[in-house]
Protein backbone atom coordinates (compact mmCIF):
# COMPACT_ATOMS: atom_id res chain seq x y z
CA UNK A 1 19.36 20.18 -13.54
CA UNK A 2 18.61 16.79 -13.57
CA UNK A 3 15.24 15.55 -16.33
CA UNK A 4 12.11 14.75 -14.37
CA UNK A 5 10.61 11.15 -14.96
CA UNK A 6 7.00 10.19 -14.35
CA UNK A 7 6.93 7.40 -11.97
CA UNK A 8 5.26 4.23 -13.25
CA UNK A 9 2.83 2.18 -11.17
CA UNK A 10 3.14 -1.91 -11.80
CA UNK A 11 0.29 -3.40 -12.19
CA UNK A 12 -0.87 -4.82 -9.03
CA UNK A 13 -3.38 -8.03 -7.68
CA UNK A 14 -5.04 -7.98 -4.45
CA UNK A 15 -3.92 -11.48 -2.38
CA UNK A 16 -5.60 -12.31 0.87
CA UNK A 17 -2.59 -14.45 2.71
CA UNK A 18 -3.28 -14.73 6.97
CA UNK A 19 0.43 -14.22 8.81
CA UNK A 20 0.66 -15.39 12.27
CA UNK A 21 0.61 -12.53 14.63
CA UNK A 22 3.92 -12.31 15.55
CA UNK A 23 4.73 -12.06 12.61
CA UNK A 24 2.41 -9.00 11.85
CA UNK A 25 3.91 -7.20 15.60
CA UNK A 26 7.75 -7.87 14.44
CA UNK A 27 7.11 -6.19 11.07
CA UNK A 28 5.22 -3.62 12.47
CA UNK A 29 7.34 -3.14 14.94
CA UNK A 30 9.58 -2.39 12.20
CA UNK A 31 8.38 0.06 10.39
CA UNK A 32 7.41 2.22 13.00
CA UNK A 33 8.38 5.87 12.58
CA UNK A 34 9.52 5.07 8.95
CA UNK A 35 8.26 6.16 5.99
CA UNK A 36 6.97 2.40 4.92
CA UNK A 37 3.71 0.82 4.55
CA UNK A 38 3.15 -2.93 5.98
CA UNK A 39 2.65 -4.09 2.05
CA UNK A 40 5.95 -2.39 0.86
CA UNK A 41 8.11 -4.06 3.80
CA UNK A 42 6.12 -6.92 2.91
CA UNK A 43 7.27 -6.86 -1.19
CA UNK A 44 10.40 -5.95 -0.52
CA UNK A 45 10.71 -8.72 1.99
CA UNK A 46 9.22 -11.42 -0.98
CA UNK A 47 11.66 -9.86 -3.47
CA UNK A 48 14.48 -10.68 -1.41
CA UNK A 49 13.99 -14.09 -0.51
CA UNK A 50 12.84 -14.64 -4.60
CA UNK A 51 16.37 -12.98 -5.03
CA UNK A 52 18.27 -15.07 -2.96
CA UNK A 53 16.39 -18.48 -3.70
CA UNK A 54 17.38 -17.81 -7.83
CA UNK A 55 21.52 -16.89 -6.58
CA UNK A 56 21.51 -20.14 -4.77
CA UNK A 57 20.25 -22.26 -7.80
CA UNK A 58 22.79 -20.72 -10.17
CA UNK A 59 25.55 -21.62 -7.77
């Protein structure tokens, strides 16, 4: 049987940032019927692009 880890929280900040409203319907539009919250998608979605702008300055 496999050893049970707490989960740790990050520390978080609250940002107010306004997305254009297609924006919002596309990424809810998304999510729907998924077990995902409009500020997960939205991390996830930051974390990639971070990702992918660091690979392209090491190349």
């Amino acid at each position: 049987m496999g050893h049970f880890h707490i989960p740790v929280i990050p520390p978080t900040t609250n940002k107010t940032i306004r997305f254009p409203n297609d924006v919002i319907e596309a990424v809810e539009h998304a999510i729907t019927g998924k077990e995902c919250t409009f500020s997960a998608f939205v991390i996830a979605a930051v974390r990639a692009a971070l990702e992918d702008l660091e690979n392209s300055e090491t190349v």
